[in-house]
C-alpha atoms as a PDB file:
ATOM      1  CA  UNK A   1     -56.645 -39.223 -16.238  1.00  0.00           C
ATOM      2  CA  UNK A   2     -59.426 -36.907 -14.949  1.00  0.00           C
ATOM      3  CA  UNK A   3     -61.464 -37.366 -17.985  1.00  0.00           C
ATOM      4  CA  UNK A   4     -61.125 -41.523 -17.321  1.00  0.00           C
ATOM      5  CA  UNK A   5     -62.353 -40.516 -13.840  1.00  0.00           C
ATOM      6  CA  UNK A   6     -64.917 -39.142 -14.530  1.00  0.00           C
ATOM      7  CA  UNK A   7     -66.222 -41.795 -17.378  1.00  0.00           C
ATOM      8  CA  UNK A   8     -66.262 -44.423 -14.760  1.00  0.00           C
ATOM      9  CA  UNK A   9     -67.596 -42.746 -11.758  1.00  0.00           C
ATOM     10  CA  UNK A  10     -69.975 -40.297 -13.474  1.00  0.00           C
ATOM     11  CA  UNK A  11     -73.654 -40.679 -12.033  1.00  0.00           C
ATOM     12  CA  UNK A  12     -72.705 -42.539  -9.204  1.00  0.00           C
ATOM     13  CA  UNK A  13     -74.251 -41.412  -5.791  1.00  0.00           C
ATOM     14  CA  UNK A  14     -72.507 -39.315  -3.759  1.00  0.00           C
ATOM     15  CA  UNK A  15     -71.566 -40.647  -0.508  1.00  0.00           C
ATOM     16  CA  UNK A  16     -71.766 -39.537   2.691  1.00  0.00           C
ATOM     17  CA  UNK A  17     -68.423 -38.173   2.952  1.00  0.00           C
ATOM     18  CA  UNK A  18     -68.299 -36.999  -0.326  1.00  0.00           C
ATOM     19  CA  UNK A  19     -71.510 -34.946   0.578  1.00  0.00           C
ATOM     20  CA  UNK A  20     -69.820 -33.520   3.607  1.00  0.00           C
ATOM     21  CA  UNK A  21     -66.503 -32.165   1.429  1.00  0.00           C
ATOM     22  CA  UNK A  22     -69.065 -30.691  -1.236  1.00  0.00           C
ATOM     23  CA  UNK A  23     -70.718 -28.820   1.922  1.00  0.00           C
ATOM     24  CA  UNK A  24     -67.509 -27.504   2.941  1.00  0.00           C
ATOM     25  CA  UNK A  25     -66.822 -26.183  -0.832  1.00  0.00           C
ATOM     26  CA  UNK A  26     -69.906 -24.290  -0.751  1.00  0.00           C
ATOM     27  CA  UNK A  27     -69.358 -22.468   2.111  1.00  0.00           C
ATOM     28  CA  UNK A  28     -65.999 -21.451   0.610  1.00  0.00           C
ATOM     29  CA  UNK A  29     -63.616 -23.611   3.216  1.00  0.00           C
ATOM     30  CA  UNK A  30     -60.093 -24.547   1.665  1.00  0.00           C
ATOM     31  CA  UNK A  31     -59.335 -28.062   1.606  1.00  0.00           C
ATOM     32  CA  UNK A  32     -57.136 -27.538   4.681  1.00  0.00           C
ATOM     33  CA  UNK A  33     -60.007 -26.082   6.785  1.00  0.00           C
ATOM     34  CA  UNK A  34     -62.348 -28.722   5.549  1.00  0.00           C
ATOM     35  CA  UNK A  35     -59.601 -31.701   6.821  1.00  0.00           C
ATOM     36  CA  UNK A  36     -59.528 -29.815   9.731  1.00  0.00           C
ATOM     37  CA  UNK A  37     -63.091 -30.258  10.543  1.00  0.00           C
ATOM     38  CA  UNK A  38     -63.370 -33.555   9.062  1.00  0.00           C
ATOM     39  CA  UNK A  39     -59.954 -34.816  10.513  1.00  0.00           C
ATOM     40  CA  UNK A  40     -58.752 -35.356   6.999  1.00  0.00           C
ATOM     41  CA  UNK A  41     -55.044 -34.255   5.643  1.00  0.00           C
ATOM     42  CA  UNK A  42     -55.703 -31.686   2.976  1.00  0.00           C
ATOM     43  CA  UNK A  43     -54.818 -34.080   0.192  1.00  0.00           C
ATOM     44  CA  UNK A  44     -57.445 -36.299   1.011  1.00  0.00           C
ATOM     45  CA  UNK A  45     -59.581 -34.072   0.615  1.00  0.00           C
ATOM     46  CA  UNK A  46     -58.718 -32.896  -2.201  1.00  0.00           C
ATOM     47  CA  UNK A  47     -58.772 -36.446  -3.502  1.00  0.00           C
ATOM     48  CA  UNK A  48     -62.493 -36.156  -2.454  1.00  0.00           C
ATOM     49  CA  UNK A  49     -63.514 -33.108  -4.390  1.00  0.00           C
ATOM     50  CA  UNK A  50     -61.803 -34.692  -7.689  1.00  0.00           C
ATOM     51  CA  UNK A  51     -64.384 -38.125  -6.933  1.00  0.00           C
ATOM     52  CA  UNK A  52     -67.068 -35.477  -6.564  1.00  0.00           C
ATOM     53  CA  UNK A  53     -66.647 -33.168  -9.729  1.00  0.00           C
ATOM     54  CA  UNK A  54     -66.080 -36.518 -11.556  1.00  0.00           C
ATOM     55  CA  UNK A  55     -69.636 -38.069 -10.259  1.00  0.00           C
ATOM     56  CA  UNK A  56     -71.861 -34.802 -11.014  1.00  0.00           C
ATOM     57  CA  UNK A  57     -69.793 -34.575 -14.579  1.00  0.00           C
ATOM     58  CA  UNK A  58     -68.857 -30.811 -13.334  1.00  0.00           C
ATOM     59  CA  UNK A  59     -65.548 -29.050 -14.749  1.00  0.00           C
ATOM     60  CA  UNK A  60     -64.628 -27.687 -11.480  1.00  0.00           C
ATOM     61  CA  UNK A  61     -65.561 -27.298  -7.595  1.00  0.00           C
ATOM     62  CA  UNK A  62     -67.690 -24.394  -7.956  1.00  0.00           C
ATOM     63  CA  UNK A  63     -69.857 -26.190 -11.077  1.00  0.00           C
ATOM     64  CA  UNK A  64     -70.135 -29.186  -8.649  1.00  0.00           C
ATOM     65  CA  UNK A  65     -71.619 -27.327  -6.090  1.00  0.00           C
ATOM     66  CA  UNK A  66     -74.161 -25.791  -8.836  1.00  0.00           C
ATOM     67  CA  UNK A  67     -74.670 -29.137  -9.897  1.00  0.00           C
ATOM     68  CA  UNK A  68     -75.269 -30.500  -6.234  1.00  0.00           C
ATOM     69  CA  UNK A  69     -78.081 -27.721  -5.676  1.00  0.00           C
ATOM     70  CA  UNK A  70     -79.787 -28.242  -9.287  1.00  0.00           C
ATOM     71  CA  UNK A  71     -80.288 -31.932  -8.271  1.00  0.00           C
ATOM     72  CA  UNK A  72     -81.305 -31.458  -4.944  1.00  0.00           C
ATOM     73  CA  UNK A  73     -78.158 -33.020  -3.060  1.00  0.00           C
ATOM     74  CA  UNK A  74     -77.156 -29.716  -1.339  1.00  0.00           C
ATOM     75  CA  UNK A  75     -80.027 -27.341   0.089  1.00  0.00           C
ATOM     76  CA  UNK A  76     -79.693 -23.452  -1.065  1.00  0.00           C
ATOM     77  CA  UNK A  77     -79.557 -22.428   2.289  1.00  0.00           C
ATOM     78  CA  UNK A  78     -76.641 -23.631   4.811  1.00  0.00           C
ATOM     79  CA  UNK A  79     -77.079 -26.570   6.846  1.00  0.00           C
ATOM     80  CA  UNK A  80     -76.054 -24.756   9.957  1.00  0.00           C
ATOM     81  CA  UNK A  81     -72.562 -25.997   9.759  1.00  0.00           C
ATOM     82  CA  UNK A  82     -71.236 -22.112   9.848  1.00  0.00           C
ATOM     83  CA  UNK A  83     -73.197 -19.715  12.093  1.00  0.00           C
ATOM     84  CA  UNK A  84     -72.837 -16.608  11.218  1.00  0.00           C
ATOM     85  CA  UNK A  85     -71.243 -14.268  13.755  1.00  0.00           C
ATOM     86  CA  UNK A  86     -72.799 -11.526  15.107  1.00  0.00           C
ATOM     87  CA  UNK A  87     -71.245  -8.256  14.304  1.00  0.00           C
ATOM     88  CA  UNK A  88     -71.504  -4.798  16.560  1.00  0.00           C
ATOM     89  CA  UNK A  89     -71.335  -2.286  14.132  1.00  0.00           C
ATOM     90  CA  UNK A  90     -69.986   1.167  15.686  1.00  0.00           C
ATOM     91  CA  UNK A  91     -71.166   4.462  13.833  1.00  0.00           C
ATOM     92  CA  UNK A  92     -68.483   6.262  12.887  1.00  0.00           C
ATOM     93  CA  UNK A  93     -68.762   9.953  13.675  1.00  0.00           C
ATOM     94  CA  UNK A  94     -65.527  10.958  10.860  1.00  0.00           C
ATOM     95  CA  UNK A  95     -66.530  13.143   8.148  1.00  0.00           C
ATOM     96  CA  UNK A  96     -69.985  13.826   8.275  1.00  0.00           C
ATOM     97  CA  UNK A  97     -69.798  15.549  12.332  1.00  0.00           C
ATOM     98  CA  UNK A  98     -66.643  17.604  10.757  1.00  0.00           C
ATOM     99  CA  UNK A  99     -67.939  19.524   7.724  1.00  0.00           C
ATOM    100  CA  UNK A 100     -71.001  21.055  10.485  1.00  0.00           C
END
């Protein structure tokens, strides 16, 4: 079945939407996060990712996104869909203040 797939939709353009789940795979999101920001049940999604690795002719998510970058449909750096979070990093006085 997935080898049909992907003989019929295999260069096809990427959609919109399609675009948008790919996105979420490359910044690591489950398919359940990704619904949840796209207000999708999991198994939709998931339905999108198979339409996508069939289209780019990729074996798996993580070869799509590859793919995706090589041929310029997904920039190398992140979109700004995920900020990162700033992180207070407290120096830890253990060890080194104990063997004075």
């Amino acid at each position: 079945m997935t080898s049909l797939l992907a003989e019929i939709l295999e260069g096809e353009p990427l959609t919109e939407r399609e675009t948008e789940i790919l996105e979420g795979v490359a910044e690591g999101e489950t398919a359940v996060q990704t619904g949840r920001r796209l207000y999708l049940s999991s198994e939709t999604v998931k339905g999108y990712r198979k339409r996508v690795i069939a289209k780019l002719g990729a074996r798996n998510a993580p070869h799509a996104v590859a793919v995706a970058i090589r041929r310029g449909l997904l920039p190398l750096s992140p979109s700004g869909m995920h900020r990162p979070i700033p992180v207070q990093i407290r120096a830890h006085a253990g060890r080194a203040e104990r063997s004075r």
